[in-house]
Protein backbone atom coordinates (compact mmCIF):
# COMPACT_ATOMS: atom_id res chain seq x y z
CA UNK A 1 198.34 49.97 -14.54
CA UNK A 2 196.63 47.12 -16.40
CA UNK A 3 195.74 44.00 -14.30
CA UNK A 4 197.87 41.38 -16.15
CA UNK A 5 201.09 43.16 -15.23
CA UNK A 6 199.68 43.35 -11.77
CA UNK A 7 198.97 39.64 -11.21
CA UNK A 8 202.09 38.69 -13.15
CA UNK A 9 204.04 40.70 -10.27
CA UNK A 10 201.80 39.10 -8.09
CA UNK A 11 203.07 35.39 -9.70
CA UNK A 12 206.80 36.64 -9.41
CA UNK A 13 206.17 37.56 -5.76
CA UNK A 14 204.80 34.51 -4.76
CA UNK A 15 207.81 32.32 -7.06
CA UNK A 16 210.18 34.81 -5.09
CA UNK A 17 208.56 33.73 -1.52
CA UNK A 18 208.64 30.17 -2.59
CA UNK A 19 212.53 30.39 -3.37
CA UNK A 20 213.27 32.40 -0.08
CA UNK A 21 210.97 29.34 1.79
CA UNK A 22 212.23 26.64 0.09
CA UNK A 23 216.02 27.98 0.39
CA UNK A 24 215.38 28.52 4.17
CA UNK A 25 214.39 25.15 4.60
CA UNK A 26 217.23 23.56 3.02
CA UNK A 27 219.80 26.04 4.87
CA UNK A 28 217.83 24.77 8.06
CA UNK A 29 218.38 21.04 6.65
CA UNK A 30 222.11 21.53 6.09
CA UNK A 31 222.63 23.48 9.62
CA UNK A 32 221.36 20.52 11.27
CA UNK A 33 223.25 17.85 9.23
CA UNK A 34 226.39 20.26 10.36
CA UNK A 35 225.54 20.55 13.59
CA UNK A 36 224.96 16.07 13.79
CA UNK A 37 228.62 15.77 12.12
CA UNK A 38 230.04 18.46 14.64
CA UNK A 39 228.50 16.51 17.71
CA UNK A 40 230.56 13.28 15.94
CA UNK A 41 233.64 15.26 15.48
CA UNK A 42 233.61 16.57 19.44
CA UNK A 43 232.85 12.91 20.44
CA UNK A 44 236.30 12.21 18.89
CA UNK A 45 238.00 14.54 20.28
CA UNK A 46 237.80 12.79 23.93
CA UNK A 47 238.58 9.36 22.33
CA UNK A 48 241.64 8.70 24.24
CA UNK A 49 242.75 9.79 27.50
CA UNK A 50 245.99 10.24 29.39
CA UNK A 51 246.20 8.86 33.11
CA UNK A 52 248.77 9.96 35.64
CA UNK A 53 249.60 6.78 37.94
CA UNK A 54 251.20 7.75 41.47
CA UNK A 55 254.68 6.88 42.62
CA UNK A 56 256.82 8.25 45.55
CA UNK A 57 259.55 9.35 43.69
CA UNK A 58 257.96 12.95 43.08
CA UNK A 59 256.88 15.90 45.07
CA UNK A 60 253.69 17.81 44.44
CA UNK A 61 255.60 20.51 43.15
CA UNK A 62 257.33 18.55 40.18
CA UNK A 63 254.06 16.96 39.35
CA UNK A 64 252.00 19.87 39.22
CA UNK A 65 254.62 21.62 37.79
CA UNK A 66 254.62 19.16 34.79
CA UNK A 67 251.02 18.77 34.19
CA UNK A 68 250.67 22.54 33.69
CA UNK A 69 253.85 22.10 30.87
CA UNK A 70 252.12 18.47 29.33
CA UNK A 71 248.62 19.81 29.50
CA UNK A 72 248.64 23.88 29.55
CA UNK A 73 245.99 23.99 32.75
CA UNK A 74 245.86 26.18 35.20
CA UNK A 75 247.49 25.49 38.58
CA UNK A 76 244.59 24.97 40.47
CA UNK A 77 243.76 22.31 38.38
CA UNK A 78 247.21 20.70 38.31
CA UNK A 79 246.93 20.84 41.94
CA UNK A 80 243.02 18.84 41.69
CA UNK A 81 245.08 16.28 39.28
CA UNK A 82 248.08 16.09 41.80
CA UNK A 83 245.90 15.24 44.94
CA UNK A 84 243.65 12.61 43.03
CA UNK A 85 247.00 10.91 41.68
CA UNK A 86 248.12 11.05 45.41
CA UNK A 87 245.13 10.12 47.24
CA UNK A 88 243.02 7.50 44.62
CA UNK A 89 246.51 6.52 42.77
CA UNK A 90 245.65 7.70 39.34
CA UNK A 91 244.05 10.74 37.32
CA UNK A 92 242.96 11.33 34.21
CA UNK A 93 245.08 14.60 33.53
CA UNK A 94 244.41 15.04 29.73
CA UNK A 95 241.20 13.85 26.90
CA UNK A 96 241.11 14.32 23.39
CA UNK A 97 242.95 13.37 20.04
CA UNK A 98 245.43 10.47 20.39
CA UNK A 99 248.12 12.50 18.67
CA UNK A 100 247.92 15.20 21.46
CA UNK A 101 247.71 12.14 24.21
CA UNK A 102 251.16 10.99 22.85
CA UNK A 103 252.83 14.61 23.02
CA UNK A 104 250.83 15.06 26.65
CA UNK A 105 252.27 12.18 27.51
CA UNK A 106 255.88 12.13 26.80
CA UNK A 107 256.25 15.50 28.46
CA UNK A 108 254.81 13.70 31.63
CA UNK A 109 257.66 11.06 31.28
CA UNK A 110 260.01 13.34 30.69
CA UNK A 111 260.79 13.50 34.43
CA UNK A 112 259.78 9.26 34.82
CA UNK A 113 256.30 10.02 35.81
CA UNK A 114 253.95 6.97 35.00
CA UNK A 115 251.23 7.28 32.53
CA UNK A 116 248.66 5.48 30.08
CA UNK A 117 247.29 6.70 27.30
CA UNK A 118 243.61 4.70 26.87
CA UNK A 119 240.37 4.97 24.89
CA UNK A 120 237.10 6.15 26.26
């Protein structure tokens, strides 16, 4: 093997490990910009919140009930939501987009419960 081909291998190697560093770097770059933007999107995603106001016109049953059908949580957690609302007047049953707030919302009222949808 003559030593010119074996130093310009050497020269492609090294251009090769350059592009494979360099490359790296900026995939590294863009993860973290993605990962920045994704911390932004999950911030808006608890932007607005729906709060369940007490009254004495329901039973525990009918409220927890309904916040499992508005909100899709377990029971258990319904029944957390269901004592707060009785015992500190208020909970905050559902966070995230304000579109899903709304729909949360009107399923709540749909048997005259009292609610607010607010911003964090």
């Amino acid at each position: 093997m003559c030593p010119v081909t074996t130093d310009k291998r050497r020269e492609n190697a090294d251009m090769t490990i350059s592009a494979i560093t360099i490359t790296g770097m900026a995939s590294q770059e863009q993860e973290a910009a993605e990962t920045q933007a994704s911390r932004e999107d999950t911030s808006l995603l608890d932007a607005y919140r729906v709060v369940l106001f007490n009254d004495d016109e329901h039973t525990f049953d009918e409220v927890i009930l309904q916040i499992i059908r508005a909100t899709g949580c377990s029971r258990a957690q319904a029944e957390k939501h269901t004592w707060e609302v009785h015992t500190r007047g208020r909970s905050i049953v559902y966070s995230g987009l304000l579109d899903r707030c709304l729909r949360v919302g009107a399923i709540l009222e749909e048997i005259d419960l009292k609610t607010e949808i607010q911003t964090s």
